[in-house]
Protein backbone atom coordinates (compact mmCIF):
# COMPACT_ATOMS: atom_id res chain seq x y z
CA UNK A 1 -243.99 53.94 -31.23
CA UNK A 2 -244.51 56.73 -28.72
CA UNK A 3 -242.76 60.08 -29.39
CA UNK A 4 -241.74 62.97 -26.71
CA UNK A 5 -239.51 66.11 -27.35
CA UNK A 6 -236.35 67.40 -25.76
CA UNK A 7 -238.97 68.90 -23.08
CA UNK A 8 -240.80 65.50 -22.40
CA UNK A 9 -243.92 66.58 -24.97
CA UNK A 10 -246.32 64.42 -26.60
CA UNK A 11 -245.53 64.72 -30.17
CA UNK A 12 -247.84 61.88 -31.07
CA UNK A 13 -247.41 58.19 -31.08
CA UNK A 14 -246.45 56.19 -34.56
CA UNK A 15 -248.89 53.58 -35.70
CA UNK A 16 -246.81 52.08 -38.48
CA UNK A 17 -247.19 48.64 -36.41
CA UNK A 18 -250.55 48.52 -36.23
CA UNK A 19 -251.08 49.26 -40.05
CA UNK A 20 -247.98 46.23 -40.95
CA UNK A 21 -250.49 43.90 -38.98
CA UNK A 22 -253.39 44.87 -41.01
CA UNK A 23 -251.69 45.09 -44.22
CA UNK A 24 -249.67 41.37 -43.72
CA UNK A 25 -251.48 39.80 -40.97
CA UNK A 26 -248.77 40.18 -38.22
CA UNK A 27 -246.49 43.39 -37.02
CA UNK A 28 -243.10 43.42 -36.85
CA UNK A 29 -240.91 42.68 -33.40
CA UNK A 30 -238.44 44.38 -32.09
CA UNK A 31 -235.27 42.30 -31.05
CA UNK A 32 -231.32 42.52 -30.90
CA UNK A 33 -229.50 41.61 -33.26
CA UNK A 34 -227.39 39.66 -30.53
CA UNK A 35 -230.44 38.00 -29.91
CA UNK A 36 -231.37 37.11 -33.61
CA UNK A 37 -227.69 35.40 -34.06
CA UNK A 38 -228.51 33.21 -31.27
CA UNK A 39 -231.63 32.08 -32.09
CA UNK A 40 -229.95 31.29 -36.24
CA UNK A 41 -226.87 29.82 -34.62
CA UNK A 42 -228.48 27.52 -32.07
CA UNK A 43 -230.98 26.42 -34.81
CA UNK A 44 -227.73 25.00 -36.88
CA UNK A 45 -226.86 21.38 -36.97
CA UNK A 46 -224.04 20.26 -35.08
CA UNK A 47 -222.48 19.30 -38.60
CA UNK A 48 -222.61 22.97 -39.18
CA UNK A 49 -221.13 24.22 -36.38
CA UNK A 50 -218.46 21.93 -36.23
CA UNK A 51 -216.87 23.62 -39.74
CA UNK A 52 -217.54 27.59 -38.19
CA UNK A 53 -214.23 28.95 -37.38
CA UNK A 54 -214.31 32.05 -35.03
CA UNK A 55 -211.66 34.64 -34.32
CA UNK A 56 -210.99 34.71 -38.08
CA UNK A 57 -209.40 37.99 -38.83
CA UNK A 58 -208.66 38.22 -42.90
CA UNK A 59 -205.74 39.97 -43.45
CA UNK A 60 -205.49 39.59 -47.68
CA UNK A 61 -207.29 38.23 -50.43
CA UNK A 62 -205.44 36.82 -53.70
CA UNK A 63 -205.87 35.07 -56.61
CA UNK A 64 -205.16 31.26 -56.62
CA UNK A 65 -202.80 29.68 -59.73
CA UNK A 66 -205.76 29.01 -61.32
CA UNK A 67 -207.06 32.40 -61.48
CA UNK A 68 -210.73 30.55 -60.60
CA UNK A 69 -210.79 31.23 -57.07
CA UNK A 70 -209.51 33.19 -54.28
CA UNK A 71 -206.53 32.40 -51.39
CA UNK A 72 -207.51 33.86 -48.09
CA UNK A 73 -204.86 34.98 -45.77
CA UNK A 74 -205.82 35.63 -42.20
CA UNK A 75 -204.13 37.50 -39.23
CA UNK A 76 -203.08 34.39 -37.45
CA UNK A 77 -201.57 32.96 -40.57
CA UNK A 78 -204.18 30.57 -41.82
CA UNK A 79 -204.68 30.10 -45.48
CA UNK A 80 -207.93 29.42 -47.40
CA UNK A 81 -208.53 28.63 -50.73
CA UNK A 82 -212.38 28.72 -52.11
CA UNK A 83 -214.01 30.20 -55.50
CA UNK A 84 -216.05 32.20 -53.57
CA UNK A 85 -215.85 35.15 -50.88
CA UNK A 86 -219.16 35.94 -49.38
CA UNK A 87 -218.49 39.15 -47.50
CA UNK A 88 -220.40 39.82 -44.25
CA UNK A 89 -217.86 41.70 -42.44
CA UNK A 90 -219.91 45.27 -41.71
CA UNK A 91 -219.23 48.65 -43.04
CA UNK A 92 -215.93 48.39 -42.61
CA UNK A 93 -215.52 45.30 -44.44
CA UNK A 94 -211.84 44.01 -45.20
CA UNK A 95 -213.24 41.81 -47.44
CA UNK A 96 -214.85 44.72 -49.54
CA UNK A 97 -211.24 46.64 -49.13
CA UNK A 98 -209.45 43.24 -50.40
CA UNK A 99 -212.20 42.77 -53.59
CA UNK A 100 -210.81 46.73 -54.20
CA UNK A 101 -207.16 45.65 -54.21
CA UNK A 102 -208.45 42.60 -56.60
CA UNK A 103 -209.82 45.05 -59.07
CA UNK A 104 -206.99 47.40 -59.45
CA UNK A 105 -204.66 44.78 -59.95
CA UNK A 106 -206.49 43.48 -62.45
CA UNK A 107 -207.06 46.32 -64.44
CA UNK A 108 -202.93 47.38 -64.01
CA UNK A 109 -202.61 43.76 -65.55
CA UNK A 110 -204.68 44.20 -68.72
CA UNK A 111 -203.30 45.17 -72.06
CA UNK A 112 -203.91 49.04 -73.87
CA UNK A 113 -207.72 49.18 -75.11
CA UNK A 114 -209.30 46.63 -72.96
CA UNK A 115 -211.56 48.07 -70.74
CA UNK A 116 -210.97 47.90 -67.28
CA UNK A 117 -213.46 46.91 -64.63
CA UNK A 118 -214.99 49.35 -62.38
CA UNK A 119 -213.41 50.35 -59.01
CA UNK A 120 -215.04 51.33 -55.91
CA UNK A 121 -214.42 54.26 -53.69
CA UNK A 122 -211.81 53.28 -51.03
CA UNK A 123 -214.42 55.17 -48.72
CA UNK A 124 -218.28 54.72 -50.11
CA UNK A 125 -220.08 55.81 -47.02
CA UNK A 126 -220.66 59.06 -45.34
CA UNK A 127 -220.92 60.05 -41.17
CA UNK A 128 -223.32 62.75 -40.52
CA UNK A 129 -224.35 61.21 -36.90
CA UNK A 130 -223.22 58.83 -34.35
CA UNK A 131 -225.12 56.64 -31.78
CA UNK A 132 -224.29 56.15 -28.02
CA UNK A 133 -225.97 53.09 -27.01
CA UNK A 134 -226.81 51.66 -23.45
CA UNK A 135 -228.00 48.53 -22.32
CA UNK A 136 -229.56 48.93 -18.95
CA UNK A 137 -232.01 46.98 -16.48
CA UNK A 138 -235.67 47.25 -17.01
CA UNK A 139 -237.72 49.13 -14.76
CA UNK A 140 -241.60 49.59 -14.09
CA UNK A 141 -242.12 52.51 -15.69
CA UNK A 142 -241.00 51.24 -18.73
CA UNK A 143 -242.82 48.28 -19.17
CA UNK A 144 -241.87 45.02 -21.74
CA UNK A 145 -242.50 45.82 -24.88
CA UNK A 146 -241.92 49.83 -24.60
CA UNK A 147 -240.94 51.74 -28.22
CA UNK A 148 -240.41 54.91 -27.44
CA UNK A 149 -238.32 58.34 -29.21
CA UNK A 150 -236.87 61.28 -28.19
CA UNK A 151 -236.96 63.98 -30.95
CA UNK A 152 -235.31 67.39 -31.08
CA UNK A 153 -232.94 69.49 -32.62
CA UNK A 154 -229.31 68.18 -32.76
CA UNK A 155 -230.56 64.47 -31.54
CA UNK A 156 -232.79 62.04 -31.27
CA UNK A 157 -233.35 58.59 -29.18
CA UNK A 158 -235.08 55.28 -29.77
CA UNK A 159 -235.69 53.10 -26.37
CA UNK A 160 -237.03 49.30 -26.85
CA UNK A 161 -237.64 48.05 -23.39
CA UNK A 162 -237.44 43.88 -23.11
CA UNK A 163 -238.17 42.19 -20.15
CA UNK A 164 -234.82 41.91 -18.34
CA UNK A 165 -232.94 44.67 -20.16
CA UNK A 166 -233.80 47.89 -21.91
CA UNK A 167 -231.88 49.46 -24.97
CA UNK A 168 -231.27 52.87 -25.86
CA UNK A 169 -229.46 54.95 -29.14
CA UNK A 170 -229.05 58.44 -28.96
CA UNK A 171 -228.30 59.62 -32.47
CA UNK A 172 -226.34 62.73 -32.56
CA UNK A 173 -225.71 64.47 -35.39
CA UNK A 174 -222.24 65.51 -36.02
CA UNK A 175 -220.90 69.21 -36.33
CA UNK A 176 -219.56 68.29 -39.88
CA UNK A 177 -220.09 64.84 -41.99
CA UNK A 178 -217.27 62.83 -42.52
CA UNK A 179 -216.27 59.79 -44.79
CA UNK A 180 -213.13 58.69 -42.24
CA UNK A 181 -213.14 56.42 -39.80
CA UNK A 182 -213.57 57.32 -36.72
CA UNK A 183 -212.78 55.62 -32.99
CA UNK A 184 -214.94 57.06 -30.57
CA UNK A 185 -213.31 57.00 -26.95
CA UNK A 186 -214.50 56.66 -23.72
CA UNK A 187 -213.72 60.70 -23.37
CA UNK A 188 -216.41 61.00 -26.54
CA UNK A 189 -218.84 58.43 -24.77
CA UNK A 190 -218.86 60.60 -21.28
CA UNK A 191 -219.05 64.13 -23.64
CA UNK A 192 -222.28 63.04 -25.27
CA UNK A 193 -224.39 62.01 -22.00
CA UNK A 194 -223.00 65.34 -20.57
CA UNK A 195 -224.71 66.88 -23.65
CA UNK A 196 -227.78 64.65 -23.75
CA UNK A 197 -227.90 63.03 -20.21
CA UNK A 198 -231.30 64.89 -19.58
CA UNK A 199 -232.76 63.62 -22.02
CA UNK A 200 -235.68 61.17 -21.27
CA UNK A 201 -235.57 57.36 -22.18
CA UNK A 202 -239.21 56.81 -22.81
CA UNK A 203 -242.32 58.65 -22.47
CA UNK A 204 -244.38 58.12 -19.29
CA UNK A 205 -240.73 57.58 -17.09
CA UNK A 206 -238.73 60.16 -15.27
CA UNK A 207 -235.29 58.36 -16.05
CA UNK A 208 -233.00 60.00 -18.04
CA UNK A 209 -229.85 59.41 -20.70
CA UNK A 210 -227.66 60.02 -17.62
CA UNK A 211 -229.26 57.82 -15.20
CA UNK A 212 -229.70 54.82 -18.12
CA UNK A 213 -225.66 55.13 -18.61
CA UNK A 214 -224.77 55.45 -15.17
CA UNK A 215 -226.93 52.02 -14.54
CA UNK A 216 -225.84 50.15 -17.72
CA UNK A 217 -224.45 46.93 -18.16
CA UNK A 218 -223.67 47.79 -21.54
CA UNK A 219 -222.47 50.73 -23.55
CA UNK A 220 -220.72 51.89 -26.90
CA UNK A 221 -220.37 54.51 -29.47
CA UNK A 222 -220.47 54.05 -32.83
CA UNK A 223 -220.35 56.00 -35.74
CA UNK A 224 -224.01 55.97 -38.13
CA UNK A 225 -222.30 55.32 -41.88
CA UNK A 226 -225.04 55.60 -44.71
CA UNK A 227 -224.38 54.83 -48.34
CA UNK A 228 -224.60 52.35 -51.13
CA UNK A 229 -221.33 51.17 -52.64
CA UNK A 230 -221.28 50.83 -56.45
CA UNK A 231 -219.98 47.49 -57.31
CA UNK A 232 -221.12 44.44 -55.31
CA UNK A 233 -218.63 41.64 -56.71
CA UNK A 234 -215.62 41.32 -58.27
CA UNK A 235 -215.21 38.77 -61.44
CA UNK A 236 -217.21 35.78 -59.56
CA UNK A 237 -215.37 35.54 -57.11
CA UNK A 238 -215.87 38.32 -53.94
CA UNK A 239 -219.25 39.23 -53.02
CA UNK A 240 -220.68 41.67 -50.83
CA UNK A 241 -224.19 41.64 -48.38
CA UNK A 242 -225.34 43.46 -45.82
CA UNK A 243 -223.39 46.41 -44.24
CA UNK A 244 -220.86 45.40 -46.39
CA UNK A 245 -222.79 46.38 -49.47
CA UNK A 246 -224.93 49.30 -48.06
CA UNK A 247 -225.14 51.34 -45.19
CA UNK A 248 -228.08 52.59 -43.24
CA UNK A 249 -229.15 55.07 -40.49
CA UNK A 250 -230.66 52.65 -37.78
CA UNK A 251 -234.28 54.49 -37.50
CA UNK A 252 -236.17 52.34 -39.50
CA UNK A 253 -234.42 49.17 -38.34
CA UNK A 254 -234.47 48.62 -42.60
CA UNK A 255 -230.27 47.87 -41.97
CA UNK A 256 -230.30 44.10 -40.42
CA UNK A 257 -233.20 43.37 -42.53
CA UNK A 258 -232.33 44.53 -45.57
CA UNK A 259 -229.07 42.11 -44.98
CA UNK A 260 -231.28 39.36 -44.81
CA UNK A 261 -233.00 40.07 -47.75
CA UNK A 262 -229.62 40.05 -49.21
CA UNK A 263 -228.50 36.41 -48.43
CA UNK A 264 -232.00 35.28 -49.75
CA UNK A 265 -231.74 37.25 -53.35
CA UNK A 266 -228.27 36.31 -53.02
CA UNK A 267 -228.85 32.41 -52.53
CA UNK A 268 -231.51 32.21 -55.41
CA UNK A 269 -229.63 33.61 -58.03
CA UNK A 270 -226.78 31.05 -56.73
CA UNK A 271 -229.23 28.24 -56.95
CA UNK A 272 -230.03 28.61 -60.52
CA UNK A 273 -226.78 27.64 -61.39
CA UNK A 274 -225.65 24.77 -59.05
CA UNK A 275 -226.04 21.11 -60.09
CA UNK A 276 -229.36 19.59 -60.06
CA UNK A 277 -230.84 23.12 -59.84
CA UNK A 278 -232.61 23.88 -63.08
CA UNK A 279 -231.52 21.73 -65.93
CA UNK A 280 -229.92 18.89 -67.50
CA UNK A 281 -227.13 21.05 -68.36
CA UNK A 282 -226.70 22.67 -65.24
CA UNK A 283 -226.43 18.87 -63.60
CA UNK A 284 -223.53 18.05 -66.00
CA UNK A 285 -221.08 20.62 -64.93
CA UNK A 286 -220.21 22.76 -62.42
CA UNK A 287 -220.73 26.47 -62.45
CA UNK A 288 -218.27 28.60 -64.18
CA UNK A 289 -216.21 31.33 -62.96
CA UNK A 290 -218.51 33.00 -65.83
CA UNK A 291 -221.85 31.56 -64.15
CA UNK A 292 -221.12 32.73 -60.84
CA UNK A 293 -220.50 36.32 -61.74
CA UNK A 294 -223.65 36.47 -64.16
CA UNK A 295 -225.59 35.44 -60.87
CA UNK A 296 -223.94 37.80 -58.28
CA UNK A 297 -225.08 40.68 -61.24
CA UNK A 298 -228.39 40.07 -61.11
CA UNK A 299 -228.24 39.48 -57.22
CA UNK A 300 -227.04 43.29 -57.08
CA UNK A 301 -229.40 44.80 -60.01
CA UNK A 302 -232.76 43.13 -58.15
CA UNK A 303 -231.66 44.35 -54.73
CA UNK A 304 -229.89 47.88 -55.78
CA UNK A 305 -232.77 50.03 -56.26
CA UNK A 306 -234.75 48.60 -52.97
CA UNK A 307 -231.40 49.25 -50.89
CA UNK A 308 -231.05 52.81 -52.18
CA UNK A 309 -234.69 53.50 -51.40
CA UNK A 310 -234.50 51.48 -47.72
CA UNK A 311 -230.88 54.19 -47.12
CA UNK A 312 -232.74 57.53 -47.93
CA UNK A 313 -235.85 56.40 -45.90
CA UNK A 314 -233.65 55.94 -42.91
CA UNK A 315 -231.71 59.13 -43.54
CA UNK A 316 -234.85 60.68 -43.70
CA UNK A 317 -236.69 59.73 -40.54
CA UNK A 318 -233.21 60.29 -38.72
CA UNK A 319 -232.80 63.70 -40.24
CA UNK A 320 -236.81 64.71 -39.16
CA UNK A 321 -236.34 63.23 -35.44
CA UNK A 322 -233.46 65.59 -34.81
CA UNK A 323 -234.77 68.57 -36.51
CA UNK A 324 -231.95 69.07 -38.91
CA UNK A 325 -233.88 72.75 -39.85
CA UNK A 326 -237.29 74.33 -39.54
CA UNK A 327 -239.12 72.62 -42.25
CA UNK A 328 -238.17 69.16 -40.93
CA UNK A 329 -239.15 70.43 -37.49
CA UNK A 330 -242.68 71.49 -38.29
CA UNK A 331 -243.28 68.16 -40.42
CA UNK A 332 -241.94 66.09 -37.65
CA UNK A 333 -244.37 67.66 -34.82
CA UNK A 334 -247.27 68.54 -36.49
CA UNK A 335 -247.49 66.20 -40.04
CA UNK A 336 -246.14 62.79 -39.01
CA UNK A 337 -248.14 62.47 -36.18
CA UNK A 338 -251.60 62.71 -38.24
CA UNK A 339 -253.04 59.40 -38.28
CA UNK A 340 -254.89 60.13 -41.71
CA UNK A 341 -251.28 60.47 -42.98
CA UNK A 342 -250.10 57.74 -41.35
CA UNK A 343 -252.06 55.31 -42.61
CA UNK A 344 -251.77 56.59 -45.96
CA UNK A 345 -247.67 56.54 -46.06
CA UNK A 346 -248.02 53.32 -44.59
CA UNK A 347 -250.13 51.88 -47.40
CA UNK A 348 -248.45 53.68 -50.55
CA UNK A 349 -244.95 53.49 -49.44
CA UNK A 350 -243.92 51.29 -46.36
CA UNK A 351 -245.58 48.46 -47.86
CA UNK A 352 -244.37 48.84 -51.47
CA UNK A 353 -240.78 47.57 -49.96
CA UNK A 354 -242.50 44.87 -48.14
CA UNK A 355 -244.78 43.11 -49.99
CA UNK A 356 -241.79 42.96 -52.71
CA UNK A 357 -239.84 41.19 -50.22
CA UNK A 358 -238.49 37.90 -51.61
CA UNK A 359 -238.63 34.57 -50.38
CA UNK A 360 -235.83 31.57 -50.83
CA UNK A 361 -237.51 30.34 -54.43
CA UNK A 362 -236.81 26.57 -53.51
CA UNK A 363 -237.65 25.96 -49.84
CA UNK A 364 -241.51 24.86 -49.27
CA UNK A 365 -243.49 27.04 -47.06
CA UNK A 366 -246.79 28.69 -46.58
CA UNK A 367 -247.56 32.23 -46.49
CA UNK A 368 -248.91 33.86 -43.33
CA UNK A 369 -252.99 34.55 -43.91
CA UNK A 370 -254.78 37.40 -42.79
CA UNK A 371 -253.73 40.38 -44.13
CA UNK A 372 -255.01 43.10 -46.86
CA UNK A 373 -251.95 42.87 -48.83
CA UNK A 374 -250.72 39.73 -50.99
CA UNK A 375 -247.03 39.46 -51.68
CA UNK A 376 -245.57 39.70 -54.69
CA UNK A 377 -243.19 36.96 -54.40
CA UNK A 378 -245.77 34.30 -52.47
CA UNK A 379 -243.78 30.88 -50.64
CA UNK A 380 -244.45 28.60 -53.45
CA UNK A 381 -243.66 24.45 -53.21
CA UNK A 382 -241.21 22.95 -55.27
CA UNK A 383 -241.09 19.13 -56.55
CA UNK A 384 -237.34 19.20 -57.48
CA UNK A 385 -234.88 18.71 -55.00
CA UNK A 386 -232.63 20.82 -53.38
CA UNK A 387 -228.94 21.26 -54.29
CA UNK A 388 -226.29 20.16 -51.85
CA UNK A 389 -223.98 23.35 -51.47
């Protein structure tokens, strides 16, 4: 990752890369999420696709007659009934809002002395800086494969340059944090790149934030929400992953993956319970309202305290690369760029989150070879069969 100030200065590059490769056997790549849902959607059987229903808006969630399951109401009118809600929906999840609703009725339903569930906060996550992004044309002079930063008081920028288009962020911090919502207009979009627009997109290239919006094909503004919300389900029935769950800075690039993750701890603990799964027992009944909440549990305890570590890392790194005070500053031009101390934060701390990185616990695979570091949680092969979900 190459680094320049506000001015255009060297600041040092970032070898984090390099070191993943030597630690694991491979580095990481840098793609679009856009790009990433393609590749999962068009590897899904037609079967699959066929029962996808997009445009879905959910308007409510309620509890069916049986009090075992969950009746989803959407915009256009549609009903669903299921046991279970998997929310994916983002930071501003109406799932999440709905599981709230769930929770308070439930405890306004329950007789004096029993104790009443726990409730989230209506808004868990907290603004201190927003992102203009721009989608723009490559160019020469910033070749395929270009990481690059910007770093400097009030804001920073990451560039990743693919081969036919090249994506930029500039994070700018706001003048006060704020847990609202907030709807950034086209007025706010045209304020920031007359703030930042002289910024430069990468290092070793004369174009600037202004010149990257002007030639975009693509642009937004969105606001950076970071937090961890408290309570993941609701009574084995609502469950939340991803941004839904926790919210992250985008430095680090910890926030689509640590979704992942999610689904995977997410689907084990699920899989212990389904039919066929892990015992006799298990094969002679279905999974109990009970069962399914005792799994989404232990879904959020093993994930909780690797989210919460993955959040303040990306706060962190977004807090040094705008110089958010003098301290922060000095570390993140003359400290970070050390590559003694590189390679020594990279090998005590990056990989501690890595190589503790779980695997689905029933599909057959084979780990990747080649690198220092084993993983805690190695592919394994399984003789039983899998569970039709």
């Amino acid at each position: 990752m190459q680094r320049i100030d506000h001015e255009g200065n060297d600041i040092g590059n970032i070898d984090f890369f390099k070191h993943e490769k030597e630690f694991f056997g491979t580095a990481p790549s840098v793609l679009s999420r856009h790009d990433l849902t393609k590749v999962f959607y068009e590897a899904l059987p037609e079967s699959t696709k066929a029962r996808l229903l997009p445009n879905k808006r959910v308007a409510t969630i309620a509890s069916n007659a049986t009090d075992d399951g969950v009746i989803i109401t959407c915009q256009d009118g549609s009903k669903f009934e299921t046991r279970l809600v998997i929310a994916a929906d983002g930071a501003h999840s109406t799932v999440r809002e709905q599981m709230r609703n769930l929770a308070l009725q439930y405890n306004a339903s329950l007789p004096e002395g029993v104790v009443p569930v726990p409730i989230n906060k209506e808004q868990p996550y907290l603004t201190t800086f927003r992102c203009l992004w721009v989608r723009f044309p490559s160019i020469p002079s910033i070749p395929t494969g270009t990481t690059s930063e910007t770093h400097g008081p009030g804001a920073a920028t990451q560039s990743f340059a693919a081969a036919d288009t090249t994506a930029t962020g500039v994070y700018e911090r706001l003048d006060k944090p704020t847990k609202e919502r907030v709807r950034w207009t086209q007025a706010d979009k045209e304020a920031c790149v007359a703030k930042w627009g002289h910024l430069l997109v990468a290092k070793g290239s004369t174009i600037t934030i202004g010149e990257a919006y002007a030639a975009s094909t693509e642009s937004g503004m969105v606001s950076l929400e970071e937090g961890v919300v408290d309570n993941w389900s609701f009574d084995g029935r609502v469950v939340l992953t991803g941004d839904a769950a926790h919210k992250f800075t985008p430095s680090t690039g910890a926030g689509c993956n640590n979704g992942i993750v999610d689904i995977v701890a997410f689907v084990n603990e699920l899989y212990t319970i389904l039919p066929s799964s892990v015992s006799a027992e298990a094969t002679a009944r279905q999974p109990s309202k009970k069962d399914v909440g005792a799994a989404l549990e232990r879904y959020q305890s093993k994930r909780h305290a690797a989210v919460v570590a993955a959040g303040a890392a990306s706060g962190q790194a977004t807090n040094a690369a705008s110089w958010a005070n003098w301290p922060t500053s000095l570390l993140d031009r003359y400290v970070v760029s050390n590559k003694m101390m590189q390679r020594y934060v990279a090998s005590k701390l990056l990989t501690a989150s890595a190589i503790n990185t779980p695997v689905f616990s029933f599909i057959e695979g084979e780990d990747r070879k080649g690198g220092t570091m084993a993983w805690v949680e190695p592919m394994t092969t399984l003789s039983r069969a899998v569970a039709a979900v």
